[in-house]
Every structure is written in C-alpha cells, then in structure tokens.
N, C-alpha and C. Protein backbone atom coordinates (compact mmCIF):
# COMPACT_ATOMS: atom_id res chain seq x y z
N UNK A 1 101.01 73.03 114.37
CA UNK A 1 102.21 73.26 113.59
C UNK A 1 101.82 73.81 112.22
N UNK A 2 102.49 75.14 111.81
CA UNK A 2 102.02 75.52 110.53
C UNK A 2 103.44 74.76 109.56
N UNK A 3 102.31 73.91 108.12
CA UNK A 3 102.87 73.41 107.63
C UNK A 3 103.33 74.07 106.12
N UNK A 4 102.51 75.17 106.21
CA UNK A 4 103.42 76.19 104.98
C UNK A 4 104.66 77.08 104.90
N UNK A 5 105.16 76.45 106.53
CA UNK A 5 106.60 77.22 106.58
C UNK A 5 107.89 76.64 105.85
N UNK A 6 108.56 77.55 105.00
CA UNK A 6 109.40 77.38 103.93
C UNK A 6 110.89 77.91 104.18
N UNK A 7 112.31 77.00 103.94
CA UNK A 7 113.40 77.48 103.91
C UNK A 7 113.81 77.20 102.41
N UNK A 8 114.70 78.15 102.10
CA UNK A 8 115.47 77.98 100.45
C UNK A 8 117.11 77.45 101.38
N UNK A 9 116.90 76.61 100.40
CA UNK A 9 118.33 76.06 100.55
C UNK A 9 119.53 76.23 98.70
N UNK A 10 120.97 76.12 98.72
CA UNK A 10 121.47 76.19 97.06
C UNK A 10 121.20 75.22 96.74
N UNK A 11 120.51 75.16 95.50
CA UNK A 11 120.77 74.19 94.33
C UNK A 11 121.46 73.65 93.98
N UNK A 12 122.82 73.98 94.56
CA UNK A 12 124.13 72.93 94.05
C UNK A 12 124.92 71.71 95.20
N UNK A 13 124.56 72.57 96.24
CA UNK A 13 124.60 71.71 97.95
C UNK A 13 123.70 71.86 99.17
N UNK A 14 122.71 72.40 98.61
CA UNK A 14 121.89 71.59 99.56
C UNK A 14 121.61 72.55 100.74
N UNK A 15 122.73 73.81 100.82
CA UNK A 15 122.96 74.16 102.40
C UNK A 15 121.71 74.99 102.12
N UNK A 16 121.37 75.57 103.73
CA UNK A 16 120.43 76.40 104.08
C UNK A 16 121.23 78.00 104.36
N UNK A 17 122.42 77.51 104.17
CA UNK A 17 123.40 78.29 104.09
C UNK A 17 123.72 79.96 103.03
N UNK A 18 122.36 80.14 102.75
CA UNK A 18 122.48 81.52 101.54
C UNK A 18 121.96 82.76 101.88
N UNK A 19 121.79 83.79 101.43
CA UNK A 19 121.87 85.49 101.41
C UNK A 19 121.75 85.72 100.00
N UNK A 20 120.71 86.98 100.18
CA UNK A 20 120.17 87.60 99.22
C UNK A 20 120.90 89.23 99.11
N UNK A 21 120.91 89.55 97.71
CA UNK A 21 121.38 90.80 97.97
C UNK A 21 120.37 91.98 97.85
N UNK A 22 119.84 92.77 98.91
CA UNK A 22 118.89 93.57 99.45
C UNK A 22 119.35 95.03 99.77
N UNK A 23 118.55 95.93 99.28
CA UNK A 23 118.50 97.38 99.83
C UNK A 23 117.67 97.61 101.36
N UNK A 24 118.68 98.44 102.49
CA UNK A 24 117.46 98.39 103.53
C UNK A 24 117.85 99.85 103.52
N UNK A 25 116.33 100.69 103.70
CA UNK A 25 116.25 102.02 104.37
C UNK A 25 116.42 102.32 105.82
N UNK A 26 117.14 103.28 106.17
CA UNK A 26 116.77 103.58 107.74
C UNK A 26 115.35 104.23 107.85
N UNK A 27 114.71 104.08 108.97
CA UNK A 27 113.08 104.38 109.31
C UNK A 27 113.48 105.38 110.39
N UNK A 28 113.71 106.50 110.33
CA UNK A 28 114.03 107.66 111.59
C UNK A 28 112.56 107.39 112.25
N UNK A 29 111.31 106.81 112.14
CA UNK A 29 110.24 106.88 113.35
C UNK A 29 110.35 106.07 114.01
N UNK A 30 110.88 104.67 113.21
CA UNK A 30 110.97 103.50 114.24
C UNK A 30 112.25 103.46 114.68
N UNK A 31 113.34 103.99 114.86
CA UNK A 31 114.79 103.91 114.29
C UNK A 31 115.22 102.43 114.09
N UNK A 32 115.17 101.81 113.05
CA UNK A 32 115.49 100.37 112.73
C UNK A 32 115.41 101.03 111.21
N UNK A 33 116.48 99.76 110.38
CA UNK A 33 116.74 99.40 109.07
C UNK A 33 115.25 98.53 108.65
N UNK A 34 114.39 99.60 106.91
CA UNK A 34 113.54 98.61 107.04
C UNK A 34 113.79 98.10 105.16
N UNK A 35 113.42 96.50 105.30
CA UNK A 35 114.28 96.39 103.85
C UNK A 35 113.30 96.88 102.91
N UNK A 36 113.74 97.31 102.09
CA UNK A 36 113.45 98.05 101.04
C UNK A 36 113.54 97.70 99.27
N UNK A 37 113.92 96.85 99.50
CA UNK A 37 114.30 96.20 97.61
C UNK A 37 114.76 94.78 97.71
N UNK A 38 114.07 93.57 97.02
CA UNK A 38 115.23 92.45 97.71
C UNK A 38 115.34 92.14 96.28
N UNK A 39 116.64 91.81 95.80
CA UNK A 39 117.03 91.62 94.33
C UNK A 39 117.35 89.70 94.26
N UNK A 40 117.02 89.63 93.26
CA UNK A 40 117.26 88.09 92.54
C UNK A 40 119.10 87.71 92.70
N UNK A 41 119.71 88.34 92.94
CA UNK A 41 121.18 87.76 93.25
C UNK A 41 121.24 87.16 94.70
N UNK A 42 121.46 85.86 94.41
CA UNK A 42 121.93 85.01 95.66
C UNK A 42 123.31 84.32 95.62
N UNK A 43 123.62 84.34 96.72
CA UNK A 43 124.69 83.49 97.14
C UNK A 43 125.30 82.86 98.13
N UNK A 44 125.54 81.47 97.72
CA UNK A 44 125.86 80.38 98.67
C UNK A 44 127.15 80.54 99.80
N UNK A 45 127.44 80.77 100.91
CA UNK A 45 128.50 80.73 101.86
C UNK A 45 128.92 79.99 102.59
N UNK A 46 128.56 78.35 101.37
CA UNK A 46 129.48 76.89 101.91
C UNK A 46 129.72 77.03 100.43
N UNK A 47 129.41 77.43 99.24
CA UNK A 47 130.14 76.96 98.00
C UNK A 47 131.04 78.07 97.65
N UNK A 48 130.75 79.33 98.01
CA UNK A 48 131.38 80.70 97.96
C UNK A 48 131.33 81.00 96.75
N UNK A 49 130.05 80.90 95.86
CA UNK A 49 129.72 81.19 94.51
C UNK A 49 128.20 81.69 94.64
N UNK A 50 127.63 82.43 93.40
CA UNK A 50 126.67 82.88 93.29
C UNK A 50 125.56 81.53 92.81
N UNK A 51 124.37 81.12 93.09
CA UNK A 51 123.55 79.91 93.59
C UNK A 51 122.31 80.49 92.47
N UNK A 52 121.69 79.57 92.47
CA UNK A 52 120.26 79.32 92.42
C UNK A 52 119.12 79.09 93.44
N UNK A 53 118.60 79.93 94.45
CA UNK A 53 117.84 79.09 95.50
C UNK A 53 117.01 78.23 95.11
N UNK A 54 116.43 77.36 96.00
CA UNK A 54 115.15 76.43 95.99
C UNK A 54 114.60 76.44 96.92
N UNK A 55 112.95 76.17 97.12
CA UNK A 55 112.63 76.69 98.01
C UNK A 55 111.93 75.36 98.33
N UNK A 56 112.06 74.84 99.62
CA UNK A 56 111.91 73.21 100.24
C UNK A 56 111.02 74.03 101.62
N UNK A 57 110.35 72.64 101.69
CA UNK A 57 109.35 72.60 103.05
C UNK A 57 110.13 72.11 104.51
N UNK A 58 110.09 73.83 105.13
CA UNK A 58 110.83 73.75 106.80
C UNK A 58 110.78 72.48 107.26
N UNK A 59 111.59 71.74 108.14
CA UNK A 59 111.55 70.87 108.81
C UNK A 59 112.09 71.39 110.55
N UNK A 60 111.37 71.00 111.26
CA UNK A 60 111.81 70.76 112.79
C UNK A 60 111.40 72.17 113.51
C-alpha cells in the first residue's frame, strides 16, 4: 500500500467534495484534453462557496 497517497478536502467542511479552476488544451496527436494551467481558485460543491483546500492523508 502506497502511503504517500493524498486527497484535499475544504477547510470549512471537511468534504472531499472540491474542483480546481484549470486550463486544458486539446492534443490533436493524442486527441484528448491535456491540462494545461491549474490555478489557485478552488471551490467547495457541498458549501457552494470558494474554499481553502487542505491536503490530508488518503484513506481506504
């Protein structure tokens, strides 16, 4: 079991429940979206406000 695997959960409840706001390019060789920029704005979609992540040690 690798024990350096990590989920961010919000800072205000806890959920595992969040999204980052990210640029993705299309890749015409592979044809898939590849991400491309990931920006510091997060937000929670059990508090429906903009969050703070934290970043806690995966369980299960």
């Amino acid at each position: 079991m690798d024990d350096s695997r990590m989920t961010y959960v919000c800072a205000a409840c806890d959920t595992t429940a969040v999204v980052r706001e990210a640029w993705a390019a299309w890749d015409v060789a592979t044809q898939a979206w590849r991400l491309e920029e990931l920006f510091d704005f997060a937000f929670c979609q059990q508090c429906h406000r903009r969050t703070r992540l934290e970043a806690r040690p995966a369980t299960g």
